[in-house]
Protein backbone atom coordinates (compact mmCIF):
# COMPACT_ATOMS: atom_id res chain seq x y z
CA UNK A 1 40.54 -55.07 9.12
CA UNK A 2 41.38 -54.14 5.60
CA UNK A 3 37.70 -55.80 4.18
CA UNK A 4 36.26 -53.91 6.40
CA UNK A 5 37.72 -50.68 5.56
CA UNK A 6 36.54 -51.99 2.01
CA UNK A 7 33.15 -52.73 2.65
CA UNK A 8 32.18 -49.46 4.86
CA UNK A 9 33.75 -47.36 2.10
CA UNK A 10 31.12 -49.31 -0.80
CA UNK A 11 28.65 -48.72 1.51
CA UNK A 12 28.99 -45.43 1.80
CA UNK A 13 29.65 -44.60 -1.58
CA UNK A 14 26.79 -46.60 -2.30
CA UNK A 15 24.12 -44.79 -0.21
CA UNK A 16 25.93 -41.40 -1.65
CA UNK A 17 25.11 -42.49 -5.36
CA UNK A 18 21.37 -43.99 -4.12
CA UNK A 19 20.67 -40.39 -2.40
CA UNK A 20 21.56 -38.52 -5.44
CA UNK A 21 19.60 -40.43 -7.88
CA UNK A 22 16.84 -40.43 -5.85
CA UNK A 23 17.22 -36.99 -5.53
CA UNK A 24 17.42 -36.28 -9.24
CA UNK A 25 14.45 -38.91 -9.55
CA UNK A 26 12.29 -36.65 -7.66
CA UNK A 27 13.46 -33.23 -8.94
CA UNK A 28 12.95 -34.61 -12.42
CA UNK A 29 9.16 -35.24 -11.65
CA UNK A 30 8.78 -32.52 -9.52
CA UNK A 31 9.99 -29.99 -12.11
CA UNK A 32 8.13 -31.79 -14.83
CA UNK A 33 4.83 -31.91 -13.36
CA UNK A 34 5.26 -28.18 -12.23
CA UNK A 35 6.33 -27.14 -15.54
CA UNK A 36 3.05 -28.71 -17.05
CA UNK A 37 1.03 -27.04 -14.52
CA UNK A 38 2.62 -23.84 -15.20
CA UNK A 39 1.82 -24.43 -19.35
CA UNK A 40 -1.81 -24.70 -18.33
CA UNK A 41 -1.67 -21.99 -16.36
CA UNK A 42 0.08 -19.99 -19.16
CA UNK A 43 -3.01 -21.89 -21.68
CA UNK A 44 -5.54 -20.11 -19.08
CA UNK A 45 -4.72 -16.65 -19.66
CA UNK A 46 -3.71 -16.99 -23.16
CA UNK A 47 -7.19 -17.81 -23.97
CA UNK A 48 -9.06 -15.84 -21.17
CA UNK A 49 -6.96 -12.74 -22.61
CA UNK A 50 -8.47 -10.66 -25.80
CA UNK A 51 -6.49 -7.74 -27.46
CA UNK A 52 -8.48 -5.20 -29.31
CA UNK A 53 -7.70 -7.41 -32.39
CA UNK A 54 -8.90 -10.26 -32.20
CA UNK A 55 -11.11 -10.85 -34.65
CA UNK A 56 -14.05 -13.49 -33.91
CA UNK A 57 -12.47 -16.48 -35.26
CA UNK A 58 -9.89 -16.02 -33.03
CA UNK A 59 -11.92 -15.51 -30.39
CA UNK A 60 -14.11 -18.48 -31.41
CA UNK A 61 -10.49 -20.79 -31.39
CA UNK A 62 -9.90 -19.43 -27.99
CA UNK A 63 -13.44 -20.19 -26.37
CA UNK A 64 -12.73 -23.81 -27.63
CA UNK A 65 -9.14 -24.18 -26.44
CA UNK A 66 -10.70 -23.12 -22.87
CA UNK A 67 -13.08 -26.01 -22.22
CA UNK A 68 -10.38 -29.20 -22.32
CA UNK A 69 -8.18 -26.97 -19.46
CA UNK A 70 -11.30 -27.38 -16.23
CA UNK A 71 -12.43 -30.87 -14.75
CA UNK A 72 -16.06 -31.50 -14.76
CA UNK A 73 -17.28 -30.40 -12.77
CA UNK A 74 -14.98 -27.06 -11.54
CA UNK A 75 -15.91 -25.31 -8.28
CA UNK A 76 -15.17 -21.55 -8.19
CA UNK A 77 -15.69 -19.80 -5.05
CA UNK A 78 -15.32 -15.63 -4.98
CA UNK A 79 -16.59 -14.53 -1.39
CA UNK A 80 -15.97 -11.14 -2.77
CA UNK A 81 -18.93 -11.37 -4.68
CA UNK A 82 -21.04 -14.03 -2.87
CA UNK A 83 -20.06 -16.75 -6.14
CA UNK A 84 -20.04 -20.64 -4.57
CA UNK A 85 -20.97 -22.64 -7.46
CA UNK A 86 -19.80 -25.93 -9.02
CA UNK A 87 -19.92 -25.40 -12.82
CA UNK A 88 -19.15 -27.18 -16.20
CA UNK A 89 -15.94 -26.00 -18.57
CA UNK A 90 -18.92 -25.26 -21.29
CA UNK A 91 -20.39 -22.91 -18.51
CA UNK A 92 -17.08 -21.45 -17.88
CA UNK A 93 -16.50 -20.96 -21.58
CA UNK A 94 -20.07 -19.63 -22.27
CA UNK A 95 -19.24 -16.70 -19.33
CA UNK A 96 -15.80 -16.32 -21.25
CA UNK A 97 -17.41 -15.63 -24.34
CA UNK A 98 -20.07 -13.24 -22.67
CA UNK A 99 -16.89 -11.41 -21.19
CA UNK A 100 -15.09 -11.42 -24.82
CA UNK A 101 -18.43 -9.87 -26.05
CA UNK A 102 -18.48 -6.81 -23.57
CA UNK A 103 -14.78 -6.22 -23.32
CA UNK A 104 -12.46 -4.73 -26.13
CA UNK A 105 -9.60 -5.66 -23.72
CA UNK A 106 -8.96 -8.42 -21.33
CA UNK A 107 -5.33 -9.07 -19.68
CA UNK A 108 -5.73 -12.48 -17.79
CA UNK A 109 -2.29 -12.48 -15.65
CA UNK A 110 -1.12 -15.19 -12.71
CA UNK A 111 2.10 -13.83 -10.44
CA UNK A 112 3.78 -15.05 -7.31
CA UNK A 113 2.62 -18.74 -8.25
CA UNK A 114 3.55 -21.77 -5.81
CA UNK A 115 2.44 -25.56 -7.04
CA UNK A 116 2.65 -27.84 -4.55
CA UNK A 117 2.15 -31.41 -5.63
CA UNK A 118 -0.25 -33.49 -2.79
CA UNK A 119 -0.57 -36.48 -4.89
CA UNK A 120 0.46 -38.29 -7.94
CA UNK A 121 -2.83 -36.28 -9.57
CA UNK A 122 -3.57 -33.60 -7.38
CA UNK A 123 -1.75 -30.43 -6.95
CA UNK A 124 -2.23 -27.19 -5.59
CA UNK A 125 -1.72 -23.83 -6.71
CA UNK A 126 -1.10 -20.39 -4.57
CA UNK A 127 -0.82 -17.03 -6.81
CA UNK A 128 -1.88 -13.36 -7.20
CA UNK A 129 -4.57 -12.99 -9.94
CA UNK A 130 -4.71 -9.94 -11.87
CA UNK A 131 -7.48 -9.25 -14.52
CA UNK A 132 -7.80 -5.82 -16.06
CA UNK A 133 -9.80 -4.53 -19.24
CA UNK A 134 -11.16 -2.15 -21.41
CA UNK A 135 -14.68 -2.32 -22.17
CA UNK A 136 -16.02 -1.05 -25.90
CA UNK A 137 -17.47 2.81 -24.08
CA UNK A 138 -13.53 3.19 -22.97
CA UNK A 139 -14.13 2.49 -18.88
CA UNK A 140 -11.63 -0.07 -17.61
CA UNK A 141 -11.65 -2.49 -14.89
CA UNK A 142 -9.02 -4.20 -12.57
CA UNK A 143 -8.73 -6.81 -10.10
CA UNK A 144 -6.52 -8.32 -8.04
CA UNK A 145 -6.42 -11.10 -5.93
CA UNK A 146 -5.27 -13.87 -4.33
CA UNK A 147 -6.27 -17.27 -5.11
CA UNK A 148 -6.17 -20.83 -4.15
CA UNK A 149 -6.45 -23.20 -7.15
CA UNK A 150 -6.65 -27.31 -7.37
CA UNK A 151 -5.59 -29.33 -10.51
CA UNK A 152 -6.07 -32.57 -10.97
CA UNK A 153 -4.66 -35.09 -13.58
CA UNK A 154 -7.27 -36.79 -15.81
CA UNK A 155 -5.85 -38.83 -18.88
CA UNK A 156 -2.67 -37.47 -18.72
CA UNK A 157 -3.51 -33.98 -18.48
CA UNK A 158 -3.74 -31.57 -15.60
CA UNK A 159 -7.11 -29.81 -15.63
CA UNK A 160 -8.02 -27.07 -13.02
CA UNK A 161 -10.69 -28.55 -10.45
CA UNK A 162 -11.23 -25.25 -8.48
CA UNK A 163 -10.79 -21.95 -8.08
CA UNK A 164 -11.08 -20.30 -4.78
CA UNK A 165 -10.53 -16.49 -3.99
CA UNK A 166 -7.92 -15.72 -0.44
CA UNK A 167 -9.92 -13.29 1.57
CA UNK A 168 -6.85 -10.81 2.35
CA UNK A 169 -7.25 -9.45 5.92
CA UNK A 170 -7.01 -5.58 5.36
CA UNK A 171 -5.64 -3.34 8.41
């Protein structure tokens, strides 16, 4: 009777130290693949952003650092204003620069974000969007939204597949 005591005690301790690693196994990738995700999304509106300052080389260095964050192609969908396309990161960089060009001021900001990871190279991304700016003549614009984004991982690196606005029911 005494082994047995022994042997449902190692077996319990046992499946208490497998649980926890496996626990800790999953947290650990969990957290590190969300943390990535969240450094792209903090690369996105670093370089989508533009303070009255920048100059155009560093606008130039920020136009480049935009292309390597989309997959090829990227699908952005904004029912708002009838957009459904599927587009290259050059595109998306080209109508970045056209923006930095007619825009003193650009604040690119993501809040409320939840990742959720669907695969071992997929993940998906719920958050509020806010975009405001000054244009050059001194008239400002703001949006806000809320939008559903995919990443997916491509050589190591998470790159945003899609972009798709939330149609908000209003009351």
């Amino acid at each position: 009777m005494k082994s047995l005591n022994i042997n449902w005690k190692t077996g319990v301790f046992t499946a208490v130290i497998l649980t926890a690693a496996v626990f800790f196994l999953v947290r650990h990738f969990t957290t590190g693949e969300e943390a990535a995700i969240r450094r792209k999304l903090s690369a996105l509106e670093d370089n989508i952003s533009r303070s009255p300052g920048d100059g155009n080389i560093t606008l130039s260095l920020k136009n480049q650092r935009l292309t390597p964050l989309f997959a090829n192609p990227c699908r952005i969908k904004i029912p708002k204003y009838n957009v459904d396309m599927e587009t290259t990161p050059r595109e998306i960089a080209a109508q970045v620069f056209r923006l930095h060009s007619r825009a003193s001021r650009v604040d690119l900001r993501f809040y409320d974000i939840s990742i959720t990871l669907t695969g071992e190279k997929k993940a998906e991304i719920i958050a509020t969007v806010n975009v405001q700016g000054r244009a050059p003549e001194g008239g400002r614009f703001s949006e806000t939204e809320e939008a559903f984004i995919e990443v997916v991982k491509e050589e190591d690196e998470w790159k945003f597949a899609s972009f798709e606005q939330i149609e908000i029911l209003e009351r």
